[in-house]
N, C-alpha and C. Protein backbone atom coordinates (compact mmCIF):
# COMPACT_ATOMS: atom_id res chain seq x y z
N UNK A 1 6.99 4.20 -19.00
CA UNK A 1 6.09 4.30 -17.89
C UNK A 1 5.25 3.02 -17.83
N UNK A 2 5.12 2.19 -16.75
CA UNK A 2 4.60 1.09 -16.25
C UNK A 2 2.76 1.58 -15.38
N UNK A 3 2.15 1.36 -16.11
CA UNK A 3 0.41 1.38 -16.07
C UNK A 3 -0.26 0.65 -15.54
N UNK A 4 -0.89 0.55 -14.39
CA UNK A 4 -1.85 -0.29 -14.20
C UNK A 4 -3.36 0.04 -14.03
N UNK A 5 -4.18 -0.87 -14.15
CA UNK A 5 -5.97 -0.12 -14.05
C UNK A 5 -6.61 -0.95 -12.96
N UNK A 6 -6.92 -0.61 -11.64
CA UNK A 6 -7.52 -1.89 -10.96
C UNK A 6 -9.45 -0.79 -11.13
N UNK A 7 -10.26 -1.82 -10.51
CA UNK A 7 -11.32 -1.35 -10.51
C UNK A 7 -12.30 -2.26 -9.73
N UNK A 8 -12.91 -1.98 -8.70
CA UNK A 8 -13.94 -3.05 -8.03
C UNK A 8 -15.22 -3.66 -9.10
N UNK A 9 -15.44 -4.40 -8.77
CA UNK A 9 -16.63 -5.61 -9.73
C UNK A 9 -17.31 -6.28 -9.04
N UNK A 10 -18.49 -5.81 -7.80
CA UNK A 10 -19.05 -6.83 -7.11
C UNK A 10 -20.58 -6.89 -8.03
N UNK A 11 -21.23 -7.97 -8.17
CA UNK A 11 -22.46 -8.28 -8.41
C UNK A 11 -22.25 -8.10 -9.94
N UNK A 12 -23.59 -9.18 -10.68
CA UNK A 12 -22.77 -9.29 -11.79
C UNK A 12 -23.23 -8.30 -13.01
N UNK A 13 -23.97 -7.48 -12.75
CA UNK A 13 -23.91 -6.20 -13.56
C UNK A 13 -22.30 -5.64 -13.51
N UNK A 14 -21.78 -5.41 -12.35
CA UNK A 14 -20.59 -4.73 -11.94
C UNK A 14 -19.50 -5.46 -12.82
N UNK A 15 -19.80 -6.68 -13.04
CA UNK A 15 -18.40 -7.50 -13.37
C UNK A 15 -18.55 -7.77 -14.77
N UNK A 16 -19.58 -8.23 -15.09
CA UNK A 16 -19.72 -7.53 -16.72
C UNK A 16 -19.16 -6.52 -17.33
N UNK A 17 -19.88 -4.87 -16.75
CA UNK A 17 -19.43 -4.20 -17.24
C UNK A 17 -17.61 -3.77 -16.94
N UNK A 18 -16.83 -4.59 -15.93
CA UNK A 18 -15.73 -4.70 -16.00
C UNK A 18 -14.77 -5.17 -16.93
N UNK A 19 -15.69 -6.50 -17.12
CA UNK A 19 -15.30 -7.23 -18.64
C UNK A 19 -15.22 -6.49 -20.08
N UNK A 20 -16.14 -5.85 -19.97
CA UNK A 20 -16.19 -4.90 -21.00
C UNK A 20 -15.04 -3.69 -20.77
N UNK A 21 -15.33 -3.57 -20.06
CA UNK A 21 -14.00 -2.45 -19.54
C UNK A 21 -12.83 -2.77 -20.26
N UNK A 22 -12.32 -3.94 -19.63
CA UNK A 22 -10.84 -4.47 -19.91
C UNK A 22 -10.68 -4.30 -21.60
N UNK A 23 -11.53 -5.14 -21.68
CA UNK A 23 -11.82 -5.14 -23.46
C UNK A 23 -11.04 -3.77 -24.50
N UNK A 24 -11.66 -2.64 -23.58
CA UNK A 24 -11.26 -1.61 -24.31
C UNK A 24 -10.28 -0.58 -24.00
N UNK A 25 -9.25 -1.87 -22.70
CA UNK A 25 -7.95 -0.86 -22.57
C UNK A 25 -7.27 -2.40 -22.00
N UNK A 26 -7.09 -3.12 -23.21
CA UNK A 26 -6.79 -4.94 -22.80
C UNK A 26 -4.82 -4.70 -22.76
N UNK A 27 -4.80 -3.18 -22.95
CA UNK A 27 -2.98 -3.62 -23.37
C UNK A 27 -2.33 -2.62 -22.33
N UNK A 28 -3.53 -2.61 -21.24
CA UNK A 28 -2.82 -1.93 -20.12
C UNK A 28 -2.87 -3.01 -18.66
N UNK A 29 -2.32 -3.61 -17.70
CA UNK A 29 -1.89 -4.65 -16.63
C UNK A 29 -3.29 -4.15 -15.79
N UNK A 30 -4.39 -4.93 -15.61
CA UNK A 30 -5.51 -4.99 -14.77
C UNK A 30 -5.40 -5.83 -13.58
N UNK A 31 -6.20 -5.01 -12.01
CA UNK A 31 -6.08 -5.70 -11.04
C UNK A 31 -7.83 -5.49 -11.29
N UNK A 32 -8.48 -6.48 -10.64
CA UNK A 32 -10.21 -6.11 -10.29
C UNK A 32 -9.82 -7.14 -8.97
N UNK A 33 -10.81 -6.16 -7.78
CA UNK A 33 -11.55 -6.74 -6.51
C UNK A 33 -12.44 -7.05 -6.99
N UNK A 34 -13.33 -8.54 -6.70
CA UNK A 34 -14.37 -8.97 -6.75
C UNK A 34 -14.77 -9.56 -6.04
N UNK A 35 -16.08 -10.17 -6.06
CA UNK A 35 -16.70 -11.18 -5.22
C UNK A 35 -16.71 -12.54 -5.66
N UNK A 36 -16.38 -12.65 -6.98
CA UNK A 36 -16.77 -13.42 -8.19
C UNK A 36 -15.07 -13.72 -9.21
N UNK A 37 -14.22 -13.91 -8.97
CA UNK A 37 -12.67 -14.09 -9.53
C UNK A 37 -12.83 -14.85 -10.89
N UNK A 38 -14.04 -16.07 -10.35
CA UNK A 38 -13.70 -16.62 -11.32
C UNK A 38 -14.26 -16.49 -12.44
N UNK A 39 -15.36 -15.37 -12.78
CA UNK A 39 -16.16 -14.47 -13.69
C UNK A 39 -14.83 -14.01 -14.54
N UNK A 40 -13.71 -13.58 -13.95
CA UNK A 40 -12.45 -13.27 -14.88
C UNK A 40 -11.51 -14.41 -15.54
N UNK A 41 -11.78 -15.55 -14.93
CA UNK A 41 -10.60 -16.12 -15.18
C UNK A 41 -10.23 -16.72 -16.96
N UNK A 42 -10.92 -16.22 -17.30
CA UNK A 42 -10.61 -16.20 -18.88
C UNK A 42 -10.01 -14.93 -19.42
N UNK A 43 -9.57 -13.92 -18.92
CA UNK A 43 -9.31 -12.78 -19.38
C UNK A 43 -7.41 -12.55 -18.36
N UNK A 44 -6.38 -12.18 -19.21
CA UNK A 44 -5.61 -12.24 -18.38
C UNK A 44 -5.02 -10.90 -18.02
N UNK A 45 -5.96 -10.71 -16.14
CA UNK A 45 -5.96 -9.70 -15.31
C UNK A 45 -5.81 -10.92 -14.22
N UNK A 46 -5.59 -9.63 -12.89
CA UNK A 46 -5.47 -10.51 -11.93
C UNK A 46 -6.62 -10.08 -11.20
N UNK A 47 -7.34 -11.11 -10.66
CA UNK A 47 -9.22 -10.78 -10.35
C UNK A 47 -8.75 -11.27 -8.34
N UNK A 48 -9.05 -10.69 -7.63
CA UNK A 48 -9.05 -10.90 -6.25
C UNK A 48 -10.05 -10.81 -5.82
N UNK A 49 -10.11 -11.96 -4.94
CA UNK A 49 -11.95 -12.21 -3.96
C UNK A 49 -11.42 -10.89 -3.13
N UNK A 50 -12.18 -10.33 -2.90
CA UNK A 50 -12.60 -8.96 -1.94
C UNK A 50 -13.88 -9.23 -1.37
N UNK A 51 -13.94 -8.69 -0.39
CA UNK A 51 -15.51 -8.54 0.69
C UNK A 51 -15.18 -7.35 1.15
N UNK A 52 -16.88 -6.67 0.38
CA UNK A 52 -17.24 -5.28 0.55
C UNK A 52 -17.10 -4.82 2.25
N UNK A 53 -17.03 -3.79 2.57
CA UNK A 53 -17.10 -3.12 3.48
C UNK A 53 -18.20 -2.26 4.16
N UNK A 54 -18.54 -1.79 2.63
CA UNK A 54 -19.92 -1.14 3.15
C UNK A 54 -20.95 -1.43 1.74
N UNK A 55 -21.88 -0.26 1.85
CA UNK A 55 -23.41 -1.00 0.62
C UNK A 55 -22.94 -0.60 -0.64
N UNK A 56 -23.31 -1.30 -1.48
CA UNK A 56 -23.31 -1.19 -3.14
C UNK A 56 -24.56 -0.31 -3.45
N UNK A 57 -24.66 0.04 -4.78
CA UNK A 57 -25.95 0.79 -5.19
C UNK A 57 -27.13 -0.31 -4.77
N UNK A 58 -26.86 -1.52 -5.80
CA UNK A 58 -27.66 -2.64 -5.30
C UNK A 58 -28.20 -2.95 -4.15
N UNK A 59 -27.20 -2.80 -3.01
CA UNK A 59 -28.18 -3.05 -1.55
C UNK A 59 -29.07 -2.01 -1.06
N UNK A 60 -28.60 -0.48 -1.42
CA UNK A 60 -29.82 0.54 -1.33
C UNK A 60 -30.82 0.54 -2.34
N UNK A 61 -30.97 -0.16 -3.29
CA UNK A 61 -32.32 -0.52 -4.13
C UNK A 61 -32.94 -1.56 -3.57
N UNK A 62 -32.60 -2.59 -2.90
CA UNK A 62 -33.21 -3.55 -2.47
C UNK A 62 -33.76 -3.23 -0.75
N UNK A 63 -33.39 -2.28 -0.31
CA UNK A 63 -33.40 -2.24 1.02
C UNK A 63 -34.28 -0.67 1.49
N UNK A 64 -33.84 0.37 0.54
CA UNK A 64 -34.70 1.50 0.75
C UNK A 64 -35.45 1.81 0.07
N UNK A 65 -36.73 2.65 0.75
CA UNK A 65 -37.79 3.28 -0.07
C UNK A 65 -36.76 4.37 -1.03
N UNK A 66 -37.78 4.53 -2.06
CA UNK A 66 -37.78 6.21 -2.89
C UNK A 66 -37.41 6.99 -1.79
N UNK A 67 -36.69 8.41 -2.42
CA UNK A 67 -36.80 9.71 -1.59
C UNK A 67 -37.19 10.43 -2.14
N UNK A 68 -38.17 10.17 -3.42
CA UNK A 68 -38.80 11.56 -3.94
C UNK A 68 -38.16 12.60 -4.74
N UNK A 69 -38.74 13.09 -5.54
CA UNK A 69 -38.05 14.30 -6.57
C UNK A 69 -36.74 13.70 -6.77
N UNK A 70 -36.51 12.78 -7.32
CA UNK A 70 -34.77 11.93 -7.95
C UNK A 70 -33.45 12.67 -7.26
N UNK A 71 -33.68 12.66 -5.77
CA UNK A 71 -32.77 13.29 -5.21
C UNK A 71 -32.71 12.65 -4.04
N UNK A 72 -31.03 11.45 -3.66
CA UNK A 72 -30.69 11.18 -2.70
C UNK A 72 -30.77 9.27 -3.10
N UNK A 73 -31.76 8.73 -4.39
CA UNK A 73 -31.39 8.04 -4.25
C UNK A 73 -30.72 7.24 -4.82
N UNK A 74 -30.40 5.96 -4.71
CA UNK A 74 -28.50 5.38 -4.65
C UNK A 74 -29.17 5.07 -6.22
N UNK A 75 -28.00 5.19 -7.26
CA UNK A 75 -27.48 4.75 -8.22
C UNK A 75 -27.43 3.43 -8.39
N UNK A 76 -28.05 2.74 -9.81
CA UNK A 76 -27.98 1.88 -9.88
C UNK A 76 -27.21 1.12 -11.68
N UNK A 77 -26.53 0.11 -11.87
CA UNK A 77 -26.25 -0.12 -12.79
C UNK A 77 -27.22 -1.15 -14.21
N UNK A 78 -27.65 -1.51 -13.58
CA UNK A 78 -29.25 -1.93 -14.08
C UNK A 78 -29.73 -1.04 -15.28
N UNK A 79 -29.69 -2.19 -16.22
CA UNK A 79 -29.86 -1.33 -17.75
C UNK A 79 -31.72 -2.01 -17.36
N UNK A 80 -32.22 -0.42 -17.52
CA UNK A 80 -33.56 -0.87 -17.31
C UNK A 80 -34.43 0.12 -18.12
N UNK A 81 -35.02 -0.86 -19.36
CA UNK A 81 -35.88 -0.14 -20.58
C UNK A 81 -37.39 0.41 -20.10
């Protein structure tokens, strides 16, 4: 059986933790959409410029208020102590 793992990676929290990703399944054939290709090009996957379609967690943190009682708003990847 022939395996592949693709996974989107925009912004560079996203593509980090992609990097890390690969890392720990490096012996299975990776595609990543990105914004950023050449953030991969040391790792051998095949990394494709992609342009999003619609918002990341990131653009609803930067763009909307709170909604109160931790319900409704967008997810973020932001390791924040």
């Amino acid at each position: 059986m022939t395996v592949c793992f693709w996974t989107l990676a925009f912004h560079r929290p996203y593509r980090q933790r992609a990097q890390r990703l690969y890392k720990s399944a490096a012996a299975l054939s990776w595609v990543i959409l990105t914004d950023e290709p050449d953030d991969f090009a040391a790792l051998p996957v095949r990394a494709i410029r992609h342009t999003l379609t619609g918002p990341m967690a990131a653009d609803y943190l930067e763009r909307l208020r709170p909604t109160g009682q931790n319900r409704g708003a967008a997810s973020s990847c932001a390791d924040r102590h």
